[in-house]
N, C-alpha and C. Protein backbone atom coordinates (compact mmCIF):
# COMPACT_ATOMS: atom_id res chain seq x y z
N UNK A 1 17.07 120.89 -39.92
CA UNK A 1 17.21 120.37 -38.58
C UNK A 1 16.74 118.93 -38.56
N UNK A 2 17.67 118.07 -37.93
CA UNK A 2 17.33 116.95 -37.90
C UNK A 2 16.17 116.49 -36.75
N UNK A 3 15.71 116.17 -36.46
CA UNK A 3 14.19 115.43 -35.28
C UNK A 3 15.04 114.04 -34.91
N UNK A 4 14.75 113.36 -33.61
CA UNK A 4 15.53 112.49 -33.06
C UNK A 4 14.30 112.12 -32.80
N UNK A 5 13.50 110.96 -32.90
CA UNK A 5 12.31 109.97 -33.10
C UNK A 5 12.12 110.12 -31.42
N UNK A 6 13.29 109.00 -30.78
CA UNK A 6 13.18 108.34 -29.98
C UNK A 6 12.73 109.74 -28.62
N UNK A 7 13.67 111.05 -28.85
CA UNK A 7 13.22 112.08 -27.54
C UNK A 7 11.86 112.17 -27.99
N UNK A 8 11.08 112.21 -29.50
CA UNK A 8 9.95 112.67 -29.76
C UNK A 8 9.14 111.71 -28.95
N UNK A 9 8.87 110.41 -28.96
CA UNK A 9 8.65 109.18 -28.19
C UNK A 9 8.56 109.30 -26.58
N UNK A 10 9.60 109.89 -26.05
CA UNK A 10 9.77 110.23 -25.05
C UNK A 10 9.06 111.18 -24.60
N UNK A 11 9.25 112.48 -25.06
CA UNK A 11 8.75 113.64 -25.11
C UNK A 11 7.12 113.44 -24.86
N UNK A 12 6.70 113.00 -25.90
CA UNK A 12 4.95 112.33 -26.46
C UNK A 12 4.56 111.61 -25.27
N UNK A 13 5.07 110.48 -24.51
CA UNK A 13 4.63 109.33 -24.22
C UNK A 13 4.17 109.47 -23.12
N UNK A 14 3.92 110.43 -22.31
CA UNK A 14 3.07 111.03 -21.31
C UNK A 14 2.21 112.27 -21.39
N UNK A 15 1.42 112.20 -22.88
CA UNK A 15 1.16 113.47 -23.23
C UNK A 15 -0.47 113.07 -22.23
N UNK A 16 -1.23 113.97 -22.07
CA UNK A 16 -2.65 114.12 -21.51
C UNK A 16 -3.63 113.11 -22.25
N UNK A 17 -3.49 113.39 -23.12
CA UNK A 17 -4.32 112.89 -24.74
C UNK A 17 -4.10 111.27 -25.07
N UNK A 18 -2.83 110.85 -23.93
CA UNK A 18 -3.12 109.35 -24.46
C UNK A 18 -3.14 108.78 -22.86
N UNK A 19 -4.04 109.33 -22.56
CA UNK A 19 -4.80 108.46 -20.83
C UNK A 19 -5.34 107.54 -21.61
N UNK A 20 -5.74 106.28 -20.94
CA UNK A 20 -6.96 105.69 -21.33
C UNK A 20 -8.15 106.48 -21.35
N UNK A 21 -9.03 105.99 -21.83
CA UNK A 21 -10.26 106.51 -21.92
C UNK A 21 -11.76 105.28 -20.41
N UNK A 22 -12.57 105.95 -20.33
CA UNK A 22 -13.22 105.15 -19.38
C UNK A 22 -13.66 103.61 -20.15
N UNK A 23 -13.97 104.25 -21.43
CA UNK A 23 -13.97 102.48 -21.64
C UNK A 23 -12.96 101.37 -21.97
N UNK A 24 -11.96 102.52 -21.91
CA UNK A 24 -10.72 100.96 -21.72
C UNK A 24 -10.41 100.77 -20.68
N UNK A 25 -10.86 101.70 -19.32
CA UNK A 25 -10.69 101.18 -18.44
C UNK A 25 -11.61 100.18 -17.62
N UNK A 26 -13.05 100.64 -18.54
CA UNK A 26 -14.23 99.70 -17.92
C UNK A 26 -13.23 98.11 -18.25
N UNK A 27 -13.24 97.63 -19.68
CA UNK A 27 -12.84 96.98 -20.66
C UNK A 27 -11.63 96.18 -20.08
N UNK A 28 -10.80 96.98 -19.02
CA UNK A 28 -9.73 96.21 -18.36
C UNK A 28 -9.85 95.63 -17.15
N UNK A 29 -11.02 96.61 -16.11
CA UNK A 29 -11.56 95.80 -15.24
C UNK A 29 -12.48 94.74 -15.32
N UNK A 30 -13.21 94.31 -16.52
CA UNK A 30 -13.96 93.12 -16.79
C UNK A 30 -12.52 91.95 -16.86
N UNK A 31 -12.30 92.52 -17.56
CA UNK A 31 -10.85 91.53 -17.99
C UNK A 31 -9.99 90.84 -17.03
N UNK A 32 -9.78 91.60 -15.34
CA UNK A 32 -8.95 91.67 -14.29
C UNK A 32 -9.40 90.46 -14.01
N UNK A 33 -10.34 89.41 -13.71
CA UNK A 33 -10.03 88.16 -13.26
C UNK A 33 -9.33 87.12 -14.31
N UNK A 34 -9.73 87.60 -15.73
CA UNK A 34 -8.68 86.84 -15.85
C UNK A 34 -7.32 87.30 -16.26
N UNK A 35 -6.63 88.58 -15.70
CA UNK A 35 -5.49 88.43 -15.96
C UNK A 35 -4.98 87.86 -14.99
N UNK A 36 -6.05 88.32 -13.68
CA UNK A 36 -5.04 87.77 -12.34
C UNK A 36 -4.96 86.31 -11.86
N UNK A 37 -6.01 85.22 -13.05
CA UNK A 37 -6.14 84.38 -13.14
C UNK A 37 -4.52 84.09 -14.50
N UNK A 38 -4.32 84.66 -15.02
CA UNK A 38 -3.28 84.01 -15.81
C UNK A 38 -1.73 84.23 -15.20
N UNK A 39 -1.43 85.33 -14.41
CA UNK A 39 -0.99 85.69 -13.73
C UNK A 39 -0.52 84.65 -12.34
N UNK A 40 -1.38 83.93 -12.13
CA UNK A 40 -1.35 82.98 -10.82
C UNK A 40 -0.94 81.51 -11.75
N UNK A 41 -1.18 81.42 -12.67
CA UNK A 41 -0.47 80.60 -13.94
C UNK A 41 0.74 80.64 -14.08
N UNK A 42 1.08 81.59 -14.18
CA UNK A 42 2.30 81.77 -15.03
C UNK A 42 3.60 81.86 -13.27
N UNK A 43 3.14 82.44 -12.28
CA UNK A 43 4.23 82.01 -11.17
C UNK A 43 4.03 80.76 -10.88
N UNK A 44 2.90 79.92 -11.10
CA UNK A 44 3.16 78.46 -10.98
C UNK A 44 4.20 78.04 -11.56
N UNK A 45 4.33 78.22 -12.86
CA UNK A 45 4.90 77.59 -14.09
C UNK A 45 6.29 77.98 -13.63
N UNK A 46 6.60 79.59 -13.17
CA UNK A 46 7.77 79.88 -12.82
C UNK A 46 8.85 78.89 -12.16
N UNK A 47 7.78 78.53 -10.86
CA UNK A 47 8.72 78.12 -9.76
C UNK A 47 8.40 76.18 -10.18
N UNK A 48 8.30 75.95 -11.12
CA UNK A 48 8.74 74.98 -11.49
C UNK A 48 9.68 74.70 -12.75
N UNK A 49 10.41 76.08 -12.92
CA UNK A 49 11.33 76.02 -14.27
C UNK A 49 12.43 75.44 -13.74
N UNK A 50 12.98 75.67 -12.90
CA UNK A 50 14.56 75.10 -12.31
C UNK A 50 14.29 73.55 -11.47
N UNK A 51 13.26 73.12 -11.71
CA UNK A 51 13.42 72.03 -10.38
C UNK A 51 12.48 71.34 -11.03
N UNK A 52 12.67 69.64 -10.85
CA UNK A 52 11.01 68.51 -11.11
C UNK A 52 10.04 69.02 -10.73
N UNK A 53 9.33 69.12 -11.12
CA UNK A 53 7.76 69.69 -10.64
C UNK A 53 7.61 68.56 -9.06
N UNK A 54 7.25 69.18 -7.66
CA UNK A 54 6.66 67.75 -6.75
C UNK A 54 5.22 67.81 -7.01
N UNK A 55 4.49 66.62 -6.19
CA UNK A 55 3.02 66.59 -6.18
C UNK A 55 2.48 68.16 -5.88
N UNK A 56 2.87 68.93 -5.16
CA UNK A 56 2.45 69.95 -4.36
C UNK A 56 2.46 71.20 -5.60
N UNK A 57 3.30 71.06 -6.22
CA UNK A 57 3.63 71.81 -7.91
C UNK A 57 2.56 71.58 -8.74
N UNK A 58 2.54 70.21 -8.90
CA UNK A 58 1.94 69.70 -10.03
C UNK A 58 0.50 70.15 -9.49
N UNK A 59 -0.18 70.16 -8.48
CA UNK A 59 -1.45 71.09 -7.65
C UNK A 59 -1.53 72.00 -7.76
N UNK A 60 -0.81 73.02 -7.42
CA UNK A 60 -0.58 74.07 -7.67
C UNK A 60 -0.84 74.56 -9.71
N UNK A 61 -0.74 73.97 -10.24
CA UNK A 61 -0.38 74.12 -11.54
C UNK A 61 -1.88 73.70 -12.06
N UNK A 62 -2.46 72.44 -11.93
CA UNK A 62 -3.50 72.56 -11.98
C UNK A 62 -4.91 73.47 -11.66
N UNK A 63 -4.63 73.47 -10.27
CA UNK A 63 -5.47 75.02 -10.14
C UNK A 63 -5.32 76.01 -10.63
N UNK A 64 -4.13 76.36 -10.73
CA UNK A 64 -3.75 77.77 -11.32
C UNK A 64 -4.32 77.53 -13.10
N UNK A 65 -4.60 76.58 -13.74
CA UNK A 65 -5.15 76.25 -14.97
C UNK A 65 -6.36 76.01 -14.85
N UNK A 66 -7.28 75.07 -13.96
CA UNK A 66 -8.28 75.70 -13.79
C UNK A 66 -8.59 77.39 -13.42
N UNK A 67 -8.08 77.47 -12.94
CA UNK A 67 -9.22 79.13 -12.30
C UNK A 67 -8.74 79.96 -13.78
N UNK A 68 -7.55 79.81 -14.77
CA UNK A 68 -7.73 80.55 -15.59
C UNK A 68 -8.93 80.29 -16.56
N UNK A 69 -8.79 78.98 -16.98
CA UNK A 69 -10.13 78.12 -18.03
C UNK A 69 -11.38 78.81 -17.49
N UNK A 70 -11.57 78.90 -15.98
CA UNK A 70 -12.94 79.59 -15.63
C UNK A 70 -13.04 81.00 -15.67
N UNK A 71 -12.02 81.57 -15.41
CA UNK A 71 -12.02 83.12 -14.79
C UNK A 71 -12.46 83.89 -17.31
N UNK A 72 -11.66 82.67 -17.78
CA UNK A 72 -11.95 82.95 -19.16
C UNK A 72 -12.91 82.43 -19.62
N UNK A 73 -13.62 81.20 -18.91
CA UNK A 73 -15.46 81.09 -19.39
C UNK A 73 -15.94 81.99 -18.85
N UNK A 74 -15.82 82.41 -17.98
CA UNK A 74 -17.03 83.86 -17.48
C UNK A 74 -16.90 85.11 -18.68
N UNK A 75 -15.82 85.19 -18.26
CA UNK A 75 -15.62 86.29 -19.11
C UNK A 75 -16.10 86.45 -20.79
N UNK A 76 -16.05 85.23 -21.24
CA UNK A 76 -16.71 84.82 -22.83
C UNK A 76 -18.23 84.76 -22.61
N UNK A 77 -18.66 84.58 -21.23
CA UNK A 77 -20.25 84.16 -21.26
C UNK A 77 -20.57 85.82 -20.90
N UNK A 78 -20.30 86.64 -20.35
CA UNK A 78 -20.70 87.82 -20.02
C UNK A 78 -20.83 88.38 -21.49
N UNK A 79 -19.63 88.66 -22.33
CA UNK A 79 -19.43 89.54 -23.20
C UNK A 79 -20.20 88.83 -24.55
N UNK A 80 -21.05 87.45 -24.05
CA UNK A 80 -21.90 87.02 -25.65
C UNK A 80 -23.08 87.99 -25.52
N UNK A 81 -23.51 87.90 -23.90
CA UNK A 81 -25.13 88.97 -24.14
C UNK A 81 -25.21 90.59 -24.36
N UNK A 82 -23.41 90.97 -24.24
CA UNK A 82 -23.48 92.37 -24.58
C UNK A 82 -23.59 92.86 -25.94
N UNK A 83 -24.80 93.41 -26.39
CA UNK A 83 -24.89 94.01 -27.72
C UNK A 83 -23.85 95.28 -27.76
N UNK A 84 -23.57 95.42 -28.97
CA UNK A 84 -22.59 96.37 -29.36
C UNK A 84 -23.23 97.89 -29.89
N UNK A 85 -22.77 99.10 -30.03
CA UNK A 85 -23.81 100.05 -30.15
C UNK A 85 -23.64 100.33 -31.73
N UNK A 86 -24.58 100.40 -32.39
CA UNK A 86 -25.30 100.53 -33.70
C UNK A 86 -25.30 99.55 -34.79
N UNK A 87 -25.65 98.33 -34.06
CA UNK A 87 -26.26 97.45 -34.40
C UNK A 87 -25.12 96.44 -35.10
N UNK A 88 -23.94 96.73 -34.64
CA UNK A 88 -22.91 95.54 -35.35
C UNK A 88 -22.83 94.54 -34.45
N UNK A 89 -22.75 93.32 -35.09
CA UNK A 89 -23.07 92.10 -34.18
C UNK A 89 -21.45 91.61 -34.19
């Protein structure tokens, strides 16, 4: 009998056993400012693909690059003082 990958894939890909676990979900909510910081990036960038960027763009674009640069220094300064468990640095 032949097995067809892709129904197995299918079949699998909502099994119980591949929830996240709480620490990838802790792990994704630390993370959430800056996705929603890269996120506010990237529709900047959008709505200046078809058209000159105006002053009001080019603002827009900047902030949206600041708050990611910050929303990703926090996030690097939090996770230097977290020790890891059994002693790997």
């Amino acid at each position: 009998m032949k097995t067809i990958v892709t129904v197995q894939d299918a079949v699998t890909a909502f099994a119980d056993w591949m929830e996240p676990t709480d620490a990838e979900l802790d792990a994704i909510e630390q993370e959430m400012p800056v996705i929603l910081a890269d996120v506010e990036l990237l529709d900047a960038q959008i709505i200046t693909l078809d058209r000159i960027p105006a002053e009001l763009d080019n603002r827009r674009l900047r902030r949206a690059r600041r708050r990611a640069l910050a929303a990703r220094l926090a996030l690097a300064n939090r996770t230097v003082n977290v020790t890891l468990p059994g002693g790997a640095a």
